[in-house]
Protein backbone atom coordinates (compact mmCIF):
# COMPACT_ATOMS: atom_id res chain seq x y z
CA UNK A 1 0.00 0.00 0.00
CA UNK A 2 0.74 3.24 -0.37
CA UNK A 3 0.09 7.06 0.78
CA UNK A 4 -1.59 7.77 -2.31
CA UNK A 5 -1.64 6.31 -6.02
CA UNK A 6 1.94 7.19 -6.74
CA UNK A 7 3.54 5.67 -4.32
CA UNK A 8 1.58 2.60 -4.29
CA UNK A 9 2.48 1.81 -7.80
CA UNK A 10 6.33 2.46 -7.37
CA UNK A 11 5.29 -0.22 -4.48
CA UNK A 12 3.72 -2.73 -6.79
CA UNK A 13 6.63 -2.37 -9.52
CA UNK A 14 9.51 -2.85 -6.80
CA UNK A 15 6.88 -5.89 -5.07
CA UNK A 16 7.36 -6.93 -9.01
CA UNK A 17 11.07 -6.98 -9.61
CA UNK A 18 11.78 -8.75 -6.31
CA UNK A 19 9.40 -11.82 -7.51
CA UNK A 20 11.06 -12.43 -10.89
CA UNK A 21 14.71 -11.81 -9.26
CA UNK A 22 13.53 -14.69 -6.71
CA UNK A 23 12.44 -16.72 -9.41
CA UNK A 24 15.44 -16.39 -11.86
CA UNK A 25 17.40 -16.88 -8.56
CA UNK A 26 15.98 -20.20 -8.17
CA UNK A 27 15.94 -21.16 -11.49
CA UNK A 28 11.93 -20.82 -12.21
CA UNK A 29 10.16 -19.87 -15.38
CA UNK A 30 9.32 -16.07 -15.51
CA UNK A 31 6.06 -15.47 -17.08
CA UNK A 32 5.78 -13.65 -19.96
CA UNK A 33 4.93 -9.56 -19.44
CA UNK A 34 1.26 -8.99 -20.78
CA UNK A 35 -0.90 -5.93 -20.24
CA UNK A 36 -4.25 -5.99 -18.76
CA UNK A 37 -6.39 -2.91 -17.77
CA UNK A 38 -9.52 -3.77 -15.89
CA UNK A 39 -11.92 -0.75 -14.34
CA UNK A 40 -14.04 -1.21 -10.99
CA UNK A 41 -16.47 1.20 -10.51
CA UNK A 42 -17.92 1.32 -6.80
């Protein structure tokens, strides 16, 4: 989480990094990058 939208995306792309270095570290498959946008309106 984050203090506002800004920083909680720098959070999820750093969250990001750290899961594919742990997988290349122990030899795993890294899925491929893909895209998806998905809106929630509440």
């Amino acid at each position: 989480m984050g203090a506002n939208s800004e920083e909680a995306i720098k959070n999820i792309r750093e969250a990001i990094k750290e899961y594919i270095a742990a997988l290349e570290e122990n030899g795993l498959p890294v899925p491929e990058e893909r895209f998806e946008v998905l809106t929630v309106a509440v």
